[in-house]
N, C-alpha and C. Protein backbone atom coordinates (compact mmCIF):
# COMPACT_ATOMS: atom_id res chain seq x y z
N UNK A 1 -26.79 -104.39 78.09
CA UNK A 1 -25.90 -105.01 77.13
C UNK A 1 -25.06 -103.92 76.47
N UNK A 2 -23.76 -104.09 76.12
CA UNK A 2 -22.89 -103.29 75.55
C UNK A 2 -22.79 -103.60 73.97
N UNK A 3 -23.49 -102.73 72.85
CA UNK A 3 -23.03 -103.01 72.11
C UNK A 3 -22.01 -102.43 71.20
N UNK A 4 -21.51 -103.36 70.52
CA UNK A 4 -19.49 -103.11 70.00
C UNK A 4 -20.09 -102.84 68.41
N UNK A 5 -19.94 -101.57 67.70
CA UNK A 5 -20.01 -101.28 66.40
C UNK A 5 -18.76 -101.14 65.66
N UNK A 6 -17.90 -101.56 64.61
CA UNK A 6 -17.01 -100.93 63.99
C UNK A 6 -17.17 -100.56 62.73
N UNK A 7 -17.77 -100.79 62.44
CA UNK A 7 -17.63 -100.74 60.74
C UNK A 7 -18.40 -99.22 60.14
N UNK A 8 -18.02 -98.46 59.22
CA UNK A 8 -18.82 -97.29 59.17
C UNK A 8 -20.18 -97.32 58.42
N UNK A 9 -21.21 -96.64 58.67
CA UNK A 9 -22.53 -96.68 58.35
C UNK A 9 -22.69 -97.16 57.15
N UNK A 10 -21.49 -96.14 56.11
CA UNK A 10 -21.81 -96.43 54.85
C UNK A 10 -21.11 -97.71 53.97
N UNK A 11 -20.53 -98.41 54.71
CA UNK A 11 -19.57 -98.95 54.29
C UNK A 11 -20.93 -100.91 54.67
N UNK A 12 -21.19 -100.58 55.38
CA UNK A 12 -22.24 -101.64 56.18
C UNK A 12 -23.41 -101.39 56.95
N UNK A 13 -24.49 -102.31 57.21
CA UNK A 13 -25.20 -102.24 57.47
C UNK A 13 -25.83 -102.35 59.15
N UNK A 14 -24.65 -102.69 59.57
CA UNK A 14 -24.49 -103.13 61.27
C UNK A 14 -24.76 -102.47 62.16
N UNK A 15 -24.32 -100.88 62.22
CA UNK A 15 -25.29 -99.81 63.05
C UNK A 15 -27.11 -99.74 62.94
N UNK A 16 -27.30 -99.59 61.53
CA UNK A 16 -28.63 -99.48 61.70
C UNK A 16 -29.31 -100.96 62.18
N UNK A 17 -28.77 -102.04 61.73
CA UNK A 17 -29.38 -103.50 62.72
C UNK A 17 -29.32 -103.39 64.18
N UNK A 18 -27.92 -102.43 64.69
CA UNK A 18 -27.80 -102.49 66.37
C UNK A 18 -29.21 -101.76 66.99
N UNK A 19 -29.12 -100.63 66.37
CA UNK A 19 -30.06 -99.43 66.64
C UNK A 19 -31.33 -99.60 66.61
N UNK A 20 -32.04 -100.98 65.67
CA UNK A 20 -33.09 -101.06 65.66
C UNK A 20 -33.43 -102.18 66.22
N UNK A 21 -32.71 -102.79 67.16
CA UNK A 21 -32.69 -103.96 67.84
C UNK A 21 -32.66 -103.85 69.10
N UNK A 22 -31.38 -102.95 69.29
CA UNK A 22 -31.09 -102.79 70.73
C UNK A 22 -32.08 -102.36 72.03
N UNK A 23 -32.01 -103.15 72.82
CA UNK A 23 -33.09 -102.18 74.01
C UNK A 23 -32.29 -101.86 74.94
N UNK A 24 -32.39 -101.42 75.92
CA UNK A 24 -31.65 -100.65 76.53
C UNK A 24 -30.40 -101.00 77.33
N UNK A 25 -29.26 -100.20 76.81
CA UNK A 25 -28.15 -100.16 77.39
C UNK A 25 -26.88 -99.47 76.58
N UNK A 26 -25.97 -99.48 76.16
CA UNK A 26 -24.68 -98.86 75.66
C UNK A 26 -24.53 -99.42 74.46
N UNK A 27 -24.42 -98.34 73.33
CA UNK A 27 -23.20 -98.54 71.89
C UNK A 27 -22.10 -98.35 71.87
N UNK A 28 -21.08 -98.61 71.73
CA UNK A 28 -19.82 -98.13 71.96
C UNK A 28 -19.26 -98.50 70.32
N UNK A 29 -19.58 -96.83 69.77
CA UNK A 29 -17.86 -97.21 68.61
C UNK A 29 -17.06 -96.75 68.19
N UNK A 30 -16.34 -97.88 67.53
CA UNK A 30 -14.66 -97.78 67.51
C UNK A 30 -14.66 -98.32 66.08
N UNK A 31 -12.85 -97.69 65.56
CA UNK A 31 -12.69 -97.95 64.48
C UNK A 31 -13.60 -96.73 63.54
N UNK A 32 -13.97 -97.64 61.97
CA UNK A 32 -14.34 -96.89 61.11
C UNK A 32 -15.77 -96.31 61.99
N UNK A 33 -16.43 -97.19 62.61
CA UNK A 33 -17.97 -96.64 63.24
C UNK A 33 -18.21 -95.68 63.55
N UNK A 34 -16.72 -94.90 64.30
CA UNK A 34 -16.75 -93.65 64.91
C UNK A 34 -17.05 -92.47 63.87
N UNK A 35 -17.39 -92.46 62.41
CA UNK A 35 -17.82 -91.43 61.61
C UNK A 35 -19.53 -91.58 61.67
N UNK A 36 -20.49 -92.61 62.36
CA UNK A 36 -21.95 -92.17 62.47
C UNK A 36 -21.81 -90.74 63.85
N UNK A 37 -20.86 -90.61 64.40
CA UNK A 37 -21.26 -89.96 65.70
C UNK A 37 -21.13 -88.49 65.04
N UNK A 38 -20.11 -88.26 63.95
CA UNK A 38 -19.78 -86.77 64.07
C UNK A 38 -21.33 -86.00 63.06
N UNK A 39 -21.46 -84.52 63.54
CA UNK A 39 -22.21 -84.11 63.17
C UNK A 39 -22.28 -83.74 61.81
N UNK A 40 -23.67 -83.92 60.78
CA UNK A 40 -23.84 -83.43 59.56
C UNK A 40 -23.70 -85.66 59.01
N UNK A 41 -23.30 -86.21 59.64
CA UNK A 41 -23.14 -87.56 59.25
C UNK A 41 -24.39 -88.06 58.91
N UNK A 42 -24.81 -88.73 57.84
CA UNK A 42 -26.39 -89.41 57.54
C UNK A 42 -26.86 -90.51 58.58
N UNK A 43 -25.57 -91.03 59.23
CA UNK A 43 -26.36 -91.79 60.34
C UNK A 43 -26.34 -90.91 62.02
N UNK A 44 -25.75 -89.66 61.55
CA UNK A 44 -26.39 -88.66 63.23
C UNK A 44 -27.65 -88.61 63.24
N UNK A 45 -28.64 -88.37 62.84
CA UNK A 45 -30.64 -88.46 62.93
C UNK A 45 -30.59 -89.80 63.59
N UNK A 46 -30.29 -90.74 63.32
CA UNK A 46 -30.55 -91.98 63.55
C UNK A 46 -30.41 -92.38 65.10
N UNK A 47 -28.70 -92.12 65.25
CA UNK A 47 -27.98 -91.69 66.71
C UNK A 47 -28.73 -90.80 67.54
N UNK A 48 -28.63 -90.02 67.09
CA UNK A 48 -29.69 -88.85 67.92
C UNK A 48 -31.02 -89.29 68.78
N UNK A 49 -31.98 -90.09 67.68
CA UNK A 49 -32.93 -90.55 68.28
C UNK A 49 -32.98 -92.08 68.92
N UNK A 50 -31.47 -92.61 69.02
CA UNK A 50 -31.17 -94.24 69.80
C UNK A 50 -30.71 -93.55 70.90
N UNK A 51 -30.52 -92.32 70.99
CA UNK A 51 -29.85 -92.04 72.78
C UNK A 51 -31.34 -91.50 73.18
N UNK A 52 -32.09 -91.70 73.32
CA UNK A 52 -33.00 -91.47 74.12
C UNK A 52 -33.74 -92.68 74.59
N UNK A 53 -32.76 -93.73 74.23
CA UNK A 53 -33.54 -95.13 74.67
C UNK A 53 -31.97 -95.76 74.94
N UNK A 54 -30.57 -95.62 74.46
CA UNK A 54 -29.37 -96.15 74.58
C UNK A 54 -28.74 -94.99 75.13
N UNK A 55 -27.54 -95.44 75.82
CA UNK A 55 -26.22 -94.26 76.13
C UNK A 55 -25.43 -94.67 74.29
N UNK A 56 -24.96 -93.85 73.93
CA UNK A 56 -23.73 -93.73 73.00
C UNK A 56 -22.18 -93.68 73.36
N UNK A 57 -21.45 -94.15 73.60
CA UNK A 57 -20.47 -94.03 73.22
C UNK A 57 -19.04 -93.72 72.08
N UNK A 58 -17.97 -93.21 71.78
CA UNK A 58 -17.11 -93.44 70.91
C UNK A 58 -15.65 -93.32 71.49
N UNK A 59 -15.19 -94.48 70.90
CA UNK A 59 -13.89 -94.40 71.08
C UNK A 59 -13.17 -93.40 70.91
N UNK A 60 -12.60 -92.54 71.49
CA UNK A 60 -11.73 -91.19 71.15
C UNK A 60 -10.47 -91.09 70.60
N UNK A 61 -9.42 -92.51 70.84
CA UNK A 61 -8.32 -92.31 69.82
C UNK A 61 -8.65 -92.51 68.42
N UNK A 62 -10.17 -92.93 68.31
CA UNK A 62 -10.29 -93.49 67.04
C UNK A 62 -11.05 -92.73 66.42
N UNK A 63 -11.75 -91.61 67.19
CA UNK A 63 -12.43 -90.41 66.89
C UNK A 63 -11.22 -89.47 66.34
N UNK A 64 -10.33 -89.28 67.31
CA UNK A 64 -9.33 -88.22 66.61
C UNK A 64 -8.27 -89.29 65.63
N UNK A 65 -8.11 -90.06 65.58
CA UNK A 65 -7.51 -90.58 64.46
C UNK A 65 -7.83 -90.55 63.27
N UNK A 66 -9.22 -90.07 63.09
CA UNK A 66 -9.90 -89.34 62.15
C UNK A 66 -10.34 -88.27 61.71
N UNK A 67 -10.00 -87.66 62.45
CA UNK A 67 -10.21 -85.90 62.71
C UNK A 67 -11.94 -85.74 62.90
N UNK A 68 -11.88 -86.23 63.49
CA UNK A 68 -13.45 -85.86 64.16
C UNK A 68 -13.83 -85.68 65.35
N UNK A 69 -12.94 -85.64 66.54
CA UNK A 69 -13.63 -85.64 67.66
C UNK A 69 -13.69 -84.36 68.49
N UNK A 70 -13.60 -83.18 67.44
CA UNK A 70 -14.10 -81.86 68.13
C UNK A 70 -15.49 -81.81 66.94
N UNK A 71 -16.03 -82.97 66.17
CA UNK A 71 -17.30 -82.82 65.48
C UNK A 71 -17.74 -83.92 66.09
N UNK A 72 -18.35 -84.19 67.17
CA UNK A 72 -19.55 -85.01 67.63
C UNK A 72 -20.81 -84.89 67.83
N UNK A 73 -21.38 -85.03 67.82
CA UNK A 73 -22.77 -84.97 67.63
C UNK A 73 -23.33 -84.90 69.38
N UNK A 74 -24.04 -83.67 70.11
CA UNK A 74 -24.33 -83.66 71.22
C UNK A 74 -24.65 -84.98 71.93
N UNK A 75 -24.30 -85.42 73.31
CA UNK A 75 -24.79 -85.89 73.71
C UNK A 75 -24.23 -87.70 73.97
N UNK A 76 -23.00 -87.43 72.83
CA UNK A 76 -22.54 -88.62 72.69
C UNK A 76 -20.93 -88.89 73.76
N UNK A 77 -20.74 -89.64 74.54
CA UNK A 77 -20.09 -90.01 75.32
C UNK A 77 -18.48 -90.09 74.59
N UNK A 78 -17.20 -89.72 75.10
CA UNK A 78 -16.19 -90.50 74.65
C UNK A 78 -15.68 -90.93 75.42
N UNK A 79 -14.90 -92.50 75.57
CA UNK A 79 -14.13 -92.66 75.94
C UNK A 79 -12.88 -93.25 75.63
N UNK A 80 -11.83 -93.52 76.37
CA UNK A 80 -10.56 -94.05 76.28
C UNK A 80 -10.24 -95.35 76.35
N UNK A 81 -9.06 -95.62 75.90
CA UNK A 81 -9.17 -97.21 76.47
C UNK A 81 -9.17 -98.07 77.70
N UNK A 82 -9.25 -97.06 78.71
CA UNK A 82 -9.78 -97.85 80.15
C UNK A 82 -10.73 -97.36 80.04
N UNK A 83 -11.92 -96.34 79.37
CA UNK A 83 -12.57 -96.59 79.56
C UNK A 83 -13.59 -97.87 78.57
N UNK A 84 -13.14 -97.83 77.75
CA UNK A 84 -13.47 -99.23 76.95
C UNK A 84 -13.39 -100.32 77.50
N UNK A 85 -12.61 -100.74 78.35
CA UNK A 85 -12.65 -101.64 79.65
C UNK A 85 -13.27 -101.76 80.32
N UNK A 86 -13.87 -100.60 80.77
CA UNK A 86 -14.57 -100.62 81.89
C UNK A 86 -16.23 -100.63 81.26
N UNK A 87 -16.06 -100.18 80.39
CA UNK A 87 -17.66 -100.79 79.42
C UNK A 87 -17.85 -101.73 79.66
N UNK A 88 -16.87 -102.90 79.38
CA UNK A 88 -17.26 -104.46 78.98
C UNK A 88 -17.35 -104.60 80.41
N UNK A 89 -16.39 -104.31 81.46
CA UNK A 89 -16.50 -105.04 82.88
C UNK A 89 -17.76 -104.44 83.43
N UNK A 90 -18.38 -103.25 82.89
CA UNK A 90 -19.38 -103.09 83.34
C UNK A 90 -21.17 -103.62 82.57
N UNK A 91 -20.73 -104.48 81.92
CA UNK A 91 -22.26 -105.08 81.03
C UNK A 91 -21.91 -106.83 81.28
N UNK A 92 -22.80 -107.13 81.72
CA UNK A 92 -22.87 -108.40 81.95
C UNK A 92 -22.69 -109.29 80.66
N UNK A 93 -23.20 -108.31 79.20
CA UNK A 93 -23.31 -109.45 77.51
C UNK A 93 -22.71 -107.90 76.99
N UNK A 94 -21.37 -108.60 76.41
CA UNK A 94 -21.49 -108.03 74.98
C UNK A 94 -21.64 -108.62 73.48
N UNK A 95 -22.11 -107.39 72.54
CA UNK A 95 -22.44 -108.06 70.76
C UNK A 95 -21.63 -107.41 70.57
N UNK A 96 -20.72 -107.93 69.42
CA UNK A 96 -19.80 -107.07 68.34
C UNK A 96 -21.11 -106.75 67.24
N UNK A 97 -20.82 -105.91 66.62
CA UNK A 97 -21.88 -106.02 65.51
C UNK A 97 -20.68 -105.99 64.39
N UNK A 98 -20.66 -106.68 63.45
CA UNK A 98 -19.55 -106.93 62.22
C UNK A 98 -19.93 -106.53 60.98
């Protein structure tokens, strides 16, 4: 399953519900979400220990639209908007988390 995060950690509660729900397969986020990935962030510990059971993803125009995407947190995937496409065409279910 692919799941869709936007909203930022601190702002909502929706990453940590994905993270402690999810079983195995892809996070992908975009928008404000993309500030749990960069490093020194209070929800990187969290991330850190969901990729050893999830892949991570982050959107990268939306990473550098924030000035963060030379601060990511090891290990975490970026992609583009084909590849954001190719997420969904590749997961049979996706969740937005809101």
């Amino acid at each position: 399953m692919l799941h869709i995060v936007n909203k930022s950690p601190l702002e909502r509660p929706s990453l940590d519900a994905c993270l402690r729900i999810a079983g195995p397969g892809t996070v992908l986020l975009i928008e404000d979400a993309v500030y749990a990935a960069a490093r020194g962030s209070a929800a990187a510990p969290r991330l850190a220990e969901a990729m050893q059971r999830l892949k991570v993803c982050v959107l990268l125009p939306d990473a550098e639209a924030r000035a963060i995407a030379d601060r990511l947190i090891d290990g975490v995937t970026t992609v583009d908007y084909a590849g954001f496409v190719d997420l969904v065409a590749g997961h049979p279910n996706c969740q937005s988390w809101l």
